[in-house]
C-alpha atoms as a PDB file:
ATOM      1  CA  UNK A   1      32.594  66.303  95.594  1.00  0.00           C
ATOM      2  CA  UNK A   2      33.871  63.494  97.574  1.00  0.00           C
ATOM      3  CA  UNK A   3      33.919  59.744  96.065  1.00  0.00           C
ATOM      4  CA  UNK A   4      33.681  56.767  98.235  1.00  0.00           C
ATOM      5  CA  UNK A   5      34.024  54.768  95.627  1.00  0.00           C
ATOM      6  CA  UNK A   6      36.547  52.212  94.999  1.00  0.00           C
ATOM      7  CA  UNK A   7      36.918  49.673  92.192  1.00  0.00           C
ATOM      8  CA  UNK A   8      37.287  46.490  94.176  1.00  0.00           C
ATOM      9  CA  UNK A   9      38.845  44.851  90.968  1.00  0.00           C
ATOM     10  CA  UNK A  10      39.647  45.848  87.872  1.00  0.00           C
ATOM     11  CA  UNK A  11      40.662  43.263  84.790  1.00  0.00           C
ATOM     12  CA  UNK A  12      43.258  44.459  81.607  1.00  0.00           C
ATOM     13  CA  UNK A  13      42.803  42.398  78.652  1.00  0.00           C
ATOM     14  CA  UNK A  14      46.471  42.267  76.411  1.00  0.00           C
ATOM     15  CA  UNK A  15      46.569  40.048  73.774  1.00  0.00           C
ATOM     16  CA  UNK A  16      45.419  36.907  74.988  1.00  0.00           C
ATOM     17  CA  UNK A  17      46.334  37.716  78.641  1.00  0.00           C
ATOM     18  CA  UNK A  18      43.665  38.778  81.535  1.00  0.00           C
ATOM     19  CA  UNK A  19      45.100  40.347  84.208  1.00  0.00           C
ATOM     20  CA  UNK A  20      42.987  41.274  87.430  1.00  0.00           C
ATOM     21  CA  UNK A  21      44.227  43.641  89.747  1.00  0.00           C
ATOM     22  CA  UNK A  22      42.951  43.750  93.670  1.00  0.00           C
ATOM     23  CA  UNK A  23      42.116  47.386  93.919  1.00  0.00           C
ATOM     24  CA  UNK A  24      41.441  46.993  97.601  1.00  0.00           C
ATOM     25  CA  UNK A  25      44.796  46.196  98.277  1.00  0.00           C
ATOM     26  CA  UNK A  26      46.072  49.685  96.555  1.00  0.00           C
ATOM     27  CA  UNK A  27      49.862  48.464  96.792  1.00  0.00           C
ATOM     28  CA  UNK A  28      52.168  51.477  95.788  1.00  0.00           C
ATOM     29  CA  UNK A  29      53.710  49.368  93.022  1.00  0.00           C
ATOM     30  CA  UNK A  30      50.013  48.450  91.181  1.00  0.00           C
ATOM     31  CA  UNK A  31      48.994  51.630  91.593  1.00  0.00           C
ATOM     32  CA  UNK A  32      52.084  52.793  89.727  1.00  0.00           C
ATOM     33  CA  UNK A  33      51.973  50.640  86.833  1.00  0.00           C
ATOM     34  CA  UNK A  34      48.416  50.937  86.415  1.00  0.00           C
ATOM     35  CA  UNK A  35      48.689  54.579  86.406  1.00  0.00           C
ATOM     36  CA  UNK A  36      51.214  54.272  83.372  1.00  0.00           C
ATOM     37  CA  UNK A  37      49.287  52.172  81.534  1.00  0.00           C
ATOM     38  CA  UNK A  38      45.983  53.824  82.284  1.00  0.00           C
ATOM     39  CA  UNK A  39      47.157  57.516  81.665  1.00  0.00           C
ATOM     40  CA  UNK A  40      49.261  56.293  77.812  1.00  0.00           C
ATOM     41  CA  UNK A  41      47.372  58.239  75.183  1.00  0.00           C
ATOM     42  CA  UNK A  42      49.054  55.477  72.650  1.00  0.00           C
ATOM     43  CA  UNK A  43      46.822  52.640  74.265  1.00  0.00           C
ATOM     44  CA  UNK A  44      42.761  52.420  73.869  1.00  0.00           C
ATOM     45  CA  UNK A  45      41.206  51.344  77.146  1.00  0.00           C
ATOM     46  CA  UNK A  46      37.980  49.745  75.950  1.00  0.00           C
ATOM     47  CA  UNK A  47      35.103  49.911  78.635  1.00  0.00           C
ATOM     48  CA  UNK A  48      31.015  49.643  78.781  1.00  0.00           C
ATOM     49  CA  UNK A  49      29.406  52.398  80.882  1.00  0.00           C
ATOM     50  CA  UNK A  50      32.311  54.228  81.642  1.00  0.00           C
ATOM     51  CA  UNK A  51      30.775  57.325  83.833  1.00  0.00           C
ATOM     52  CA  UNK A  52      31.687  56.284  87.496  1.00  0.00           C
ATOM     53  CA  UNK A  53      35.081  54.371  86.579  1.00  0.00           C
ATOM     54  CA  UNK A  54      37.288  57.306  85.748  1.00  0.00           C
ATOM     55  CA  UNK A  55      36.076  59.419  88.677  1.00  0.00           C
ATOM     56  CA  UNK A  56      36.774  56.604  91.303  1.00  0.00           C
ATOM     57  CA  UNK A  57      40.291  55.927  89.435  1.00  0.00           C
ATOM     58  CA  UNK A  58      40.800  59.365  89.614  1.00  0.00           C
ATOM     59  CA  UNK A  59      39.687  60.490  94.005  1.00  0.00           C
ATOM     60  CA  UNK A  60      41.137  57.399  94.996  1.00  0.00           C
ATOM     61  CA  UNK A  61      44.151  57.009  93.157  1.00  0.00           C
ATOM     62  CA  UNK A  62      44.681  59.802  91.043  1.00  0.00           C
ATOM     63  CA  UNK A  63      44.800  58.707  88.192  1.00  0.00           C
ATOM     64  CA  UNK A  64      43.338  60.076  85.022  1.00  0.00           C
ATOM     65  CA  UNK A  65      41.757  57.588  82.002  1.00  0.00           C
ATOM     66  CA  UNK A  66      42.615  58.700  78.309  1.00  0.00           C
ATOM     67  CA  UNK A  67      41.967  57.688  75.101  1.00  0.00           C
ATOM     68  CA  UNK A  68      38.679  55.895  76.414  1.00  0.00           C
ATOM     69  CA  UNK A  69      36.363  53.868  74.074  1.00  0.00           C
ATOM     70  CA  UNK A  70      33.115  53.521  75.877  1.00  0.00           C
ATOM     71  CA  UNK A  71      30.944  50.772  74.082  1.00  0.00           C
ATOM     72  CA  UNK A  72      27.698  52.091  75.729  1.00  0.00           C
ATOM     73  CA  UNK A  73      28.242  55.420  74.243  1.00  0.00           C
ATOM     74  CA  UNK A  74      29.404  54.499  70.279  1.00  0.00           C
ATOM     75  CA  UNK A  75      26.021  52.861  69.508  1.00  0.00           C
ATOM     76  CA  UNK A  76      24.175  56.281  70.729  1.00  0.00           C
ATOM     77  CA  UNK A  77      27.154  58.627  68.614  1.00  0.00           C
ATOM     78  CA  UNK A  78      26.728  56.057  65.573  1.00  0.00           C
ATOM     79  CA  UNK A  79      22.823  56.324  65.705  1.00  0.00           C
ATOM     80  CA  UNK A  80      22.709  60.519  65.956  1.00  0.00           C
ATOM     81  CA  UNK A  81      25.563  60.481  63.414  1.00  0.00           C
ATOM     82  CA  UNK A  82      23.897  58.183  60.749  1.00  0.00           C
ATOM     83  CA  UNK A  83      20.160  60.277  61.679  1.00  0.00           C
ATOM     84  CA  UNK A  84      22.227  63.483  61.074  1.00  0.00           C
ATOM     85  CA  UNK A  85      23.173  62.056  57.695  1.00  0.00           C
ATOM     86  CA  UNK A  86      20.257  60.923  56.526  1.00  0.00           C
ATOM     87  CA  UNK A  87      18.531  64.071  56.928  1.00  0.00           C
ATOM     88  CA  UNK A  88      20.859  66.093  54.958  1.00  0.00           C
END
């Protein structure tokens, strides 16, 4: 399958600091530290809707997103988990 997609920005949140990176510009150093941070298993990345992201990170820049909290998913996981429960 071959992706045409690129993010065009993407923004970090640490701490109290935004940072927004210019994906367009795909300069060897962003792409580098971006790929460290991205591809930790020690860090969370927290994102909403998280289906496309990864795959564009991924043909465009190879990199690979772990340890991925997607807040569109949890509510649906919470919902089956506490439906499971209360049919026991």
């Amino acid at each position: 399958m071959a992706w045409s997609l690129l993010p065009c920005h993407l923004q970090v949140l640490a701490g109290e600091t935004c940072y927004v990176f210019d994906m367009l510009l795909q300069a060897p150093d962003i792409v580098k530290e971006l790929r460290s941070l991205m591809e930790n298993s020690s860090v969370v990345k927290v994102i909403h809707d998280c289906w496309q992201d990864p795959a564009a990170l991924f043909y465009q820049l190879q990199i690979r997103l772990v340890n991925v909290f997607d807040t569109q998913v949890q509510p649906l996981l919470t919902h089956q988990l506490h439906k499971t429960i209360t049919e026991l």
